[in-house]
N, C-alpha and C. Protein backbone atom coordinates (compact mmCIF):
# COMPACT_ATOMS: atom_id res chain seq x y z
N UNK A 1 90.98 65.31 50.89
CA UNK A 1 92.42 65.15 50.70
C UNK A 1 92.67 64.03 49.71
N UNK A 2 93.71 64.14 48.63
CA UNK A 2 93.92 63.27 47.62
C UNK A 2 94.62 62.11 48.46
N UNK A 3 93.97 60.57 48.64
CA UNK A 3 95.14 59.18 48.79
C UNK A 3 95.90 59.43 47.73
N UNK A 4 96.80 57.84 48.23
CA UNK A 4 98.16 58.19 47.72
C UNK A 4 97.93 57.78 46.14
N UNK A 5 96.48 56.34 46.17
CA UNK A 5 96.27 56.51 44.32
C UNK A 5 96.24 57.47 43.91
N UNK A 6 95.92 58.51 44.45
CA UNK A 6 95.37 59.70 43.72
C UNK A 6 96.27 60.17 43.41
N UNK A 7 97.32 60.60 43.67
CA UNK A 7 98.82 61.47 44.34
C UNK A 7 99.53 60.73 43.07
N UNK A 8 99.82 59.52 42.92
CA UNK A 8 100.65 59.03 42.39
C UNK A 8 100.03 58.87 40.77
N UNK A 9 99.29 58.71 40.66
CA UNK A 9 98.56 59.16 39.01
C UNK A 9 98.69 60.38 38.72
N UNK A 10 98.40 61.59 39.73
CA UNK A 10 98.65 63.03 39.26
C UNK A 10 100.63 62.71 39.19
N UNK A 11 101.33 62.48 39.56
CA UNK A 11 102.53 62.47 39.32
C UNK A 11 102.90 61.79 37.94
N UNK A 12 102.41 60.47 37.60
CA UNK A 12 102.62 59.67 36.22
C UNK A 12 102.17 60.13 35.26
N UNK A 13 101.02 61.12 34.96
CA UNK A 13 100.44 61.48 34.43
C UNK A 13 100.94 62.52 33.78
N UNK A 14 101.48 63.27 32.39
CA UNK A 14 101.68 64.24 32.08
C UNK A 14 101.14 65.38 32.74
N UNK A 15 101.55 66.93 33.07
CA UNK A 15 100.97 67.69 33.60
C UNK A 15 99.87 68.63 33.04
N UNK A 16 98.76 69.03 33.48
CA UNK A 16 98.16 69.80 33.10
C UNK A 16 97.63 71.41 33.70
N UNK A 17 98.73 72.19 33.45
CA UNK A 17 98.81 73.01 34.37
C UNK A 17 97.86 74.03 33.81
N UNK A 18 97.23 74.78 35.05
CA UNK A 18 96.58 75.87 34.63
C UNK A 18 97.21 77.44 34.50
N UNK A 19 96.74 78.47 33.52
CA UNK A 19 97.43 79.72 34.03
C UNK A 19 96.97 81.07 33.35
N UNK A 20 96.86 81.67 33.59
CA UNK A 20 95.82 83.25 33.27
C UNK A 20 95.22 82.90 31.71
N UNK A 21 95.26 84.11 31.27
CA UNK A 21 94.47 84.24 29.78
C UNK A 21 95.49 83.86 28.54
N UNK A 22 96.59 83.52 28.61
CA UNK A 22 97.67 83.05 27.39
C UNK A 22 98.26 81.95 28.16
N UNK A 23 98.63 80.93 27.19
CA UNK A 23 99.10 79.76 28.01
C UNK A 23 100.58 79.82 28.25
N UNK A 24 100.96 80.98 26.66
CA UNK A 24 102.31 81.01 26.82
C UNK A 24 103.02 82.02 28.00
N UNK A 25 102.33 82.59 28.65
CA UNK A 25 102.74 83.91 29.79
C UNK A 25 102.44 83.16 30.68
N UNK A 26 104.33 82.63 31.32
CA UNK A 26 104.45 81.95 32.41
C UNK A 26 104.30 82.82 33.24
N UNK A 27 104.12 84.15 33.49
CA UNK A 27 103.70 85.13 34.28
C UNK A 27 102.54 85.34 35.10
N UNK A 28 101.36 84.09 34.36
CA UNK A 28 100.46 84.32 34.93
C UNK A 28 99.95 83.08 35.53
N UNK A 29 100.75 82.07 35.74
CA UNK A 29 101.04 80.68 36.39
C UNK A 29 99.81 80.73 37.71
N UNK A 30 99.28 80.36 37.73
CA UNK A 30 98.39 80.37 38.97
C UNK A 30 99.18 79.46 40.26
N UNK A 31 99.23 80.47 41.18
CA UNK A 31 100.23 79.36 42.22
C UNK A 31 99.40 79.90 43.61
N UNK A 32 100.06 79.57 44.50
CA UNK A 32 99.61 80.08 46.17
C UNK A 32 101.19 80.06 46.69
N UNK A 33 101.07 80.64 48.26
CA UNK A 33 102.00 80.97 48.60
C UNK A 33 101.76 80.21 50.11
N UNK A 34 102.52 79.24 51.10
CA UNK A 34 102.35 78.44 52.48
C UNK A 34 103.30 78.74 53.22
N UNK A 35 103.11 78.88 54.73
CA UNK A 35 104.08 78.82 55.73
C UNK A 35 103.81 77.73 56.77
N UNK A 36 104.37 76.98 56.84
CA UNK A 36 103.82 75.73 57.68
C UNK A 36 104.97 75.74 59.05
N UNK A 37 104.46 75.19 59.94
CA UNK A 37 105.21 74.67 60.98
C UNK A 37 105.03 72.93 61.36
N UNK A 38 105.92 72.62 61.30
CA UNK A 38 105.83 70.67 61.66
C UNK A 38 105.88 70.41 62.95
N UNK A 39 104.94 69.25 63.27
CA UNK A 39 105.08 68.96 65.01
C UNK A 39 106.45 69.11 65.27
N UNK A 40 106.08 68.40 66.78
CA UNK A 40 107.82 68.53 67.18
C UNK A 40 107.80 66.89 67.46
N UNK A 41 109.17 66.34 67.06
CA UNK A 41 109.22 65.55 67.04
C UNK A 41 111.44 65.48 67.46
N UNK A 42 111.57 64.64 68.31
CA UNK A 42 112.58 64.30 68.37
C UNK A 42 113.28 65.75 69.40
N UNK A 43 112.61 66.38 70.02
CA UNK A 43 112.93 67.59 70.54
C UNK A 43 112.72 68.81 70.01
N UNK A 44 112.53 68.66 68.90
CA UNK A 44 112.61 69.69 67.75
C UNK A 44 111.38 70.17 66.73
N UNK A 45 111.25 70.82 65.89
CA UNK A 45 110.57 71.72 64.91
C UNK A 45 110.89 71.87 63.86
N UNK A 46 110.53 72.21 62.84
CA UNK A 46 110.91 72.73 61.63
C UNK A 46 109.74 73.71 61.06
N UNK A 47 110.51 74.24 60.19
CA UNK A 47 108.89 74.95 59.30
C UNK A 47 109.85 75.21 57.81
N UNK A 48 108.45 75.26 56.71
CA UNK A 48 109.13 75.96 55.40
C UNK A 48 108.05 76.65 54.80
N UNK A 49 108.48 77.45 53.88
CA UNK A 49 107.49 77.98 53.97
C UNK A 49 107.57 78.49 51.73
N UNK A 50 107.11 78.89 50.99
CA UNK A 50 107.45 79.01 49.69
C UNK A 50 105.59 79.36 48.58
N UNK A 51 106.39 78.93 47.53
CA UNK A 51 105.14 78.80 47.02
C UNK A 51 105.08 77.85 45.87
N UNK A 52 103.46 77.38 46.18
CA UNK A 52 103.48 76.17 45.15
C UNK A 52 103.39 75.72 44.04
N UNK A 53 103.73 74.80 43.31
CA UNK A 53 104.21 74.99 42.04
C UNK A 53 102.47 75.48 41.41
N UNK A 54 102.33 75.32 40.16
CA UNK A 54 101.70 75.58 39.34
C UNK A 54 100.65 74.60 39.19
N UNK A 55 98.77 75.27 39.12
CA UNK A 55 97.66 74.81 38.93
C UNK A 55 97.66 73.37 38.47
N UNK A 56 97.27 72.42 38.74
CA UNK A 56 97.09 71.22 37.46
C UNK A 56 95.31 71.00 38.15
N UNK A 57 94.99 70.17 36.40
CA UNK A 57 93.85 70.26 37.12
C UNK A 57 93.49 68.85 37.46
N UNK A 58 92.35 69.02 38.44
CA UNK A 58 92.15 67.57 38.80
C UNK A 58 90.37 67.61 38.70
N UNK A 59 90.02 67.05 38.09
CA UNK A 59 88.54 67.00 37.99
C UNK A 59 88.00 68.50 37.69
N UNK A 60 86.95 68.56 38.21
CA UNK A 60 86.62 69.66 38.08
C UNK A 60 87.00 70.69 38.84
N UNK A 61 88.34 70.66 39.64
CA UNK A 61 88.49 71.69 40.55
C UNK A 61 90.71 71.43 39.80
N UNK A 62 91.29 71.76 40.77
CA UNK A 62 92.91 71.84 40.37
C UNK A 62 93.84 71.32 42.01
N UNK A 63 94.42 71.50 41.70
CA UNK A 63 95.53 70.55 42.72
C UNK A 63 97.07 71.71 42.56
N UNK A 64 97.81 71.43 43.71
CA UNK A 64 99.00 71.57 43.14
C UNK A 64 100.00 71.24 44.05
N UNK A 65 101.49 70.90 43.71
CA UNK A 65 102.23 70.37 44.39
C UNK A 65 103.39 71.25 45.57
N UNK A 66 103.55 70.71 46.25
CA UNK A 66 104.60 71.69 47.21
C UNK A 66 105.67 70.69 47.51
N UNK A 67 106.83 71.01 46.87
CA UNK A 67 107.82 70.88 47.23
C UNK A 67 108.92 71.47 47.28
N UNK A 68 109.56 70.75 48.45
CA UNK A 68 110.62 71.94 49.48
C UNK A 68 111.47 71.06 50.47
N UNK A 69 112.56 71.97 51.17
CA UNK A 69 113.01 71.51 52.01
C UNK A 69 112.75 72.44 53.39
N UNK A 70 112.83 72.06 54.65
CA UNK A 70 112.28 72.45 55.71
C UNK A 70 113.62 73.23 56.23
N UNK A 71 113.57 73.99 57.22
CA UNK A 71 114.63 74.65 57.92
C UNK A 71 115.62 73.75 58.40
N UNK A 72 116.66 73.88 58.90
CA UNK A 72 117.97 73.17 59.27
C UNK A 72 117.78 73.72 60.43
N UNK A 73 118.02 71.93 61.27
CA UNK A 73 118.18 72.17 62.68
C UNK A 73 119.40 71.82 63.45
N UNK A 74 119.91 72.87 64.06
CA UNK A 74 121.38 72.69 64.27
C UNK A 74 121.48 72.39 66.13
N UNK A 75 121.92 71.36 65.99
CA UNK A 75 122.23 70.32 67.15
C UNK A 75 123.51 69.83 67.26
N UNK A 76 124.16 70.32 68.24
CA UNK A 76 125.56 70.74 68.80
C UNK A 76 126.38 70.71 67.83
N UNK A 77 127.16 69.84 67.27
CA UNK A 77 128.38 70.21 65.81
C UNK A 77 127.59 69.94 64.70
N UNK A 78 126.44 68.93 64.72
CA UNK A 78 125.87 68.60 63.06
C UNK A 78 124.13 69.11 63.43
N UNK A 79 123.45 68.83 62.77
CA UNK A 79 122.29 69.43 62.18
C UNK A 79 121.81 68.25 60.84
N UNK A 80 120.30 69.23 60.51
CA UNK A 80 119.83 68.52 59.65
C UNK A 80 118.66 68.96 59.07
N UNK A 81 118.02 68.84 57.47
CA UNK A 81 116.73 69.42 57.46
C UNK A 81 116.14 68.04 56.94
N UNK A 82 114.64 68.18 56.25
CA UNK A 82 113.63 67.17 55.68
C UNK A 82 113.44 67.72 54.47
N UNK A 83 113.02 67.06 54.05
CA UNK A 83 111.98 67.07 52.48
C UNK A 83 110.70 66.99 52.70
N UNK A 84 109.93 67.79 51.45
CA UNK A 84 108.88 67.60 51.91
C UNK A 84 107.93 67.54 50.20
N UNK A 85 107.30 66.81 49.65
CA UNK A 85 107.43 66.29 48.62
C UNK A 85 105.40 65.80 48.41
N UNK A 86 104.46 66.84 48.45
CA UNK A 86 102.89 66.28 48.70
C UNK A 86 102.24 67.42 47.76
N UNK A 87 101.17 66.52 47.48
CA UNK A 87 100.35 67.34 46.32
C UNK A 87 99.38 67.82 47.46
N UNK A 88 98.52 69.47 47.21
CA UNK A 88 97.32 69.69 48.03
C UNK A 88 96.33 69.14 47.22
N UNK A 89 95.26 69.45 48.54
CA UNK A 89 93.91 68.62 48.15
C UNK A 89 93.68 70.09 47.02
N UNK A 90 91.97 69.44 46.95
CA UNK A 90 91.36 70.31 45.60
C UNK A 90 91.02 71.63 46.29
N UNK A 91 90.73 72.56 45.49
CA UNK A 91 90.53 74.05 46.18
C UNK A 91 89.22 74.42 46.55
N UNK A 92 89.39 74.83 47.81
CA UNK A 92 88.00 75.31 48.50
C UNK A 92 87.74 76.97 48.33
N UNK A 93 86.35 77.33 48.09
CA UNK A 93 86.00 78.47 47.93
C UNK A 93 85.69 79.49 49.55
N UNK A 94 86.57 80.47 48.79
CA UNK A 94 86.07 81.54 50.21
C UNK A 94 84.98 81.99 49.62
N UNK A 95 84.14 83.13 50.79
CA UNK A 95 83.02 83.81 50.79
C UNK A 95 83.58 85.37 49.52
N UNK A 96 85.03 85.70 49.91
CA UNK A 96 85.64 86.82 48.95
C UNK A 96 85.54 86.38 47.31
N UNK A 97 85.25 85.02 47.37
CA UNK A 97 85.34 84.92 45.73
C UNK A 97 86.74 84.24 45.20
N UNK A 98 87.93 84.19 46.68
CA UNK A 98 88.78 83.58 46.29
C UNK A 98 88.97 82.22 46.69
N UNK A 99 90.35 81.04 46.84
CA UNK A 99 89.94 80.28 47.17
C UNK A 99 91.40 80.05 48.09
N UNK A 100 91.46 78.79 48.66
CA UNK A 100 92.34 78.14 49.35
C UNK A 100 92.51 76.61 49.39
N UNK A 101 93.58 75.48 49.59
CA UNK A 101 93.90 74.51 49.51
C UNK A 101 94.42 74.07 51.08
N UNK A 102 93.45 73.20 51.08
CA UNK A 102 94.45 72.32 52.46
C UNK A 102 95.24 71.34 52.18
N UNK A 103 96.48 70.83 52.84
CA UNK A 103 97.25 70.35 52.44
C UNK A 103 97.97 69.77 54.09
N UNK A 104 98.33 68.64 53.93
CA UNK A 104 99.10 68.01 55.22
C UNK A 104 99.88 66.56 54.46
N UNK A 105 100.96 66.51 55.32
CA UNK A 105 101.98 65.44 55.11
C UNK A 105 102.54 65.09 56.04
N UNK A 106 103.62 64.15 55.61
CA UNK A 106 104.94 64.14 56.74
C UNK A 106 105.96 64.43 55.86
N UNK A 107 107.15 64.91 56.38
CA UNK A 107 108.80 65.15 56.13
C UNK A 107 109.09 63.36 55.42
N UNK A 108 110.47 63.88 55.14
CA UNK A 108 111.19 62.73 55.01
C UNK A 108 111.92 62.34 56.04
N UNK A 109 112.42 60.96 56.27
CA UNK A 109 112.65 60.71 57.23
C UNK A 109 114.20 60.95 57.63
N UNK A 110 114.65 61.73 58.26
CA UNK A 110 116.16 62.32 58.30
C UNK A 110 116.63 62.33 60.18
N UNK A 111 117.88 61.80 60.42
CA UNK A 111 118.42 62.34 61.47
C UNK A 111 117.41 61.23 62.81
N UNK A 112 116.75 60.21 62.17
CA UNK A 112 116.17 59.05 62.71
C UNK A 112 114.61 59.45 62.78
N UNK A 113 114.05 60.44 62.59
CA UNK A 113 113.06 60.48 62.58
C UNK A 113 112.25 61.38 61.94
N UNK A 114 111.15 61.62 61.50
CA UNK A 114 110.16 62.50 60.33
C UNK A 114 109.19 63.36 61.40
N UNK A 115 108.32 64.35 60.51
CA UNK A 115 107.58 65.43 61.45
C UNK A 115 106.54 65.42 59.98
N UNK A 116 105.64 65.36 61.18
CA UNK A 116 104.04 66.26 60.62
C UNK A 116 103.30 67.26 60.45
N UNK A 117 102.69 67.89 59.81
CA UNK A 117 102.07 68.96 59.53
C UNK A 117 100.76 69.25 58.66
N UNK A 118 100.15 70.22 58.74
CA UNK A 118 99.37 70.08 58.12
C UNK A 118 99.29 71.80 58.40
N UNK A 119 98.14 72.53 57.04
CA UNK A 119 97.87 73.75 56.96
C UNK A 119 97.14 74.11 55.74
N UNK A 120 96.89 75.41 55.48
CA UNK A 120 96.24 76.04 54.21
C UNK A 120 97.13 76.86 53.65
N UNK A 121 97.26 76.98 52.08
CA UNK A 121 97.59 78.00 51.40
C UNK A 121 96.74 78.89 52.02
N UNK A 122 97.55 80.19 51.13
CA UNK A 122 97.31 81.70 51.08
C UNK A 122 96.33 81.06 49.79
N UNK A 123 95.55 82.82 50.13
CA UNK A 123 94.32 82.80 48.92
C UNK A 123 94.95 83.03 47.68
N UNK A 124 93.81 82.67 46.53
CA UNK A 124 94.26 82.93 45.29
C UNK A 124 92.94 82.87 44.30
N UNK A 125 93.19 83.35 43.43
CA UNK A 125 92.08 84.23 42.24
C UNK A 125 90.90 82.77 41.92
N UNK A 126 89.82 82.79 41.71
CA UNK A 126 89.17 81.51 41.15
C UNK A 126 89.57 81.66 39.38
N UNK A 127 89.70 80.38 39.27
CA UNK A 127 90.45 80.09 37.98
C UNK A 127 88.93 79.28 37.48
N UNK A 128 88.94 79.28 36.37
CA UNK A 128 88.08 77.69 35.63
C UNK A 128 88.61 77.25 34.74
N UNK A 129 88.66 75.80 34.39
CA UNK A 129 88.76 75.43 32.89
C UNK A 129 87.48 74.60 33.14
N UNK A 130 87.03 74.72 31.17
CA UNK A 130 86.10 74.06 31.35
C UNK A 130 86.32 73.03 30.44
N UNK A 131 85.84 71.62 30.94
CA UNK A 131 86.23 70.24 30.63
C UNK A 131 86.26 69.86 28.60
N UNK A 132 85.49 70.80 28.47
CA UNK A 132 85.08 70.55 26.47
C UNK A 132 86.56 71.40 25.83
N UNK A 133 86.78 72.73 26.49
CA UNK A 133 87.10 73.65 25.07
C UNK A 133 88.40 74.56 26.18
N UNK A 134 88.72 73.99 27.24
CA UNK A 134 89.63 74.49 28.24
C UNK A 134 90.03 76.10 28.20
N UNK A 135 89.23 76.61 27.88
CA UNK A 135 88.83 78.29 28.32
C UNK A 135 88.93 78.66 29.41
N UNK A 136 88.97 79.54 29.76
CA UNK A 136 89.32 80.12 31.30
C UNK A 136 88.01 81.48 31.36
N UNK A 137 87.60 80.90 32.16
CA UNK A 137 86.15 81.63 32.86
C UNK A 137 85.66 81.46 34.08
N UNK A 138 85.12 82.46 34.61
CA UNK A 138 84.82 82.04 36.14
C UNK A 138 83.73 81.05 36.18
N UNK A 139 83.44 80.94 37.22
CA UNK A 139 82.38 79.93 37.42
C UNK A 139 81.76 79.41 38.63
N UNK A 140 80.99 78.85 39.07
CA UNK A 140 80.32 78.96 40.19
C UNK A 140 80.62 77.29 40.40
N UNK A 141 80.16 76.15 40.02
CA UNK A 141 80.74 75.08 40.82
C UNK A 141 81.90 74.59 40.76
N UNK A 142 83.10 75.24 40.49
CA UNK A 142 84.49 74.69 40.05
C UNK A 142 84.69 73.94 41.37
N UNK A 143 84.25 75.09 42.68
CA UNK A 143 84.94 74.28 44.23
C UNK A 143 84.33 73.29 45.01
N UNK A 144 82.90 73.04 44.48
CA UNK A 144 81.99 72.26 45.31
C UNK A 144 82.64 70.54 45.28
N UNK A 145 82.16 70.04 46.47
CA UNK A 145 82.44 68.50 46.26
C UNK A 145 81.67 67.70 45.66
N UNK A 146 81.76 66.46 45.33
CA UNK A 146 80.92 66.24 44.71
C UNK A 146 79.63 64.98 45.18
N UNK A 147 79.71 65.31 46.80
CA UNK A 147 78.85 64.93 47.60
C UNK A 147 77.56 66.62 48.06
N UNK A 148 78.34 67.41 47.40
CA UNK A 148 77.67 68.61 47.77
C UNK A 148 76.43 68.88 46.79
N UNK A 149 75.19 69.30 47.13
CA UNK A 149 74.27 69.27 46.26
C UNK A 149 74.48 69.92 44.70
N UNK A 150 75.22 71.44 44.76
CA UNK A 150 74.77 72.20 43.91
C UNK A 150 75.83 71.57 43.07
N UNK A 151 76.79 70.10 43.27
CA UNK A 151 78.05 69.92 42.36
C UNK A 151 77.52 69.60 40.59
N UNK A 152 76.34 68.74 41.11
CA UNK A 152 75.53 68.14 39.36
C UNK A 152 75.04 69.31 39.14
């Protein structure tokens, strides 16, 4: 999971988004799609659910951000929802060839108090860029960590 140095440099940082075989066909934006549910906190629940913005990359693997607002919880005349505002970690490889992102936060803090969560994207296509000539090709260690043997 990215700390918050991490989090906050991918934010200052111009973006570097990834996306199919033309850079100009926002059509082929590499994204995922999440449905989360947040503890309960304060009596209550929330969930949101969307999809996340667009690839950036982060090392040798990509990142991407989710932001949203959570369901509205309606409590006798007023109500209230959260924000929810967190980059996912880097992408892990399935056995199908595709991959997935874990990702957890907290809300913003609204209505006296915030909620937690945590979950995985939906799958999505393996992407590569490669670090010299940013081509898009598959590739075999894009997802490894880099405590994992086969990463060097």
């Amino acid at each position: 999971m990215l700390n918050d140095e991490e989090r906050k440099y991918m934010m200052d940082h111009e973006d570097k988004y990834i996306t199919g075989n033309n850079e100009d066909n926002m059509d082929n934006v590499h994204v995922h799609v999440y449905t989360t549910e947040t503890d309960v906190s304060d009596d209550h629940q929330h969930m949101f659910l969307g999809v996340t913005g667009p690839a950036r990359v982060e090392g040798r693997s990509h990142v991407h951000q989710i932001r949203t607002r959570t369901s509205f919880a309606a409590e006798n005349s007023r109500g209230h929802w959260h924000w929810v505002d967190i980059m996912t970690d880097r992408a892990v490889a399935m056995p199908d060839g595709s991959h997935t992102h874990y990702y957890e936060g907290r809300t913003s803090m609204n209505d006296g108090h915030c909620h937690n969560f945590s979950d995985v994207t939906g799958l999505g296509p393996n992407i590569c860029v490669d670090e010299d000539d940013e081509d898009k090709k598959p590739c075999k260690y894009k997802y490894k960590r880099p405590d994992d043997e086969e990463y060097n």
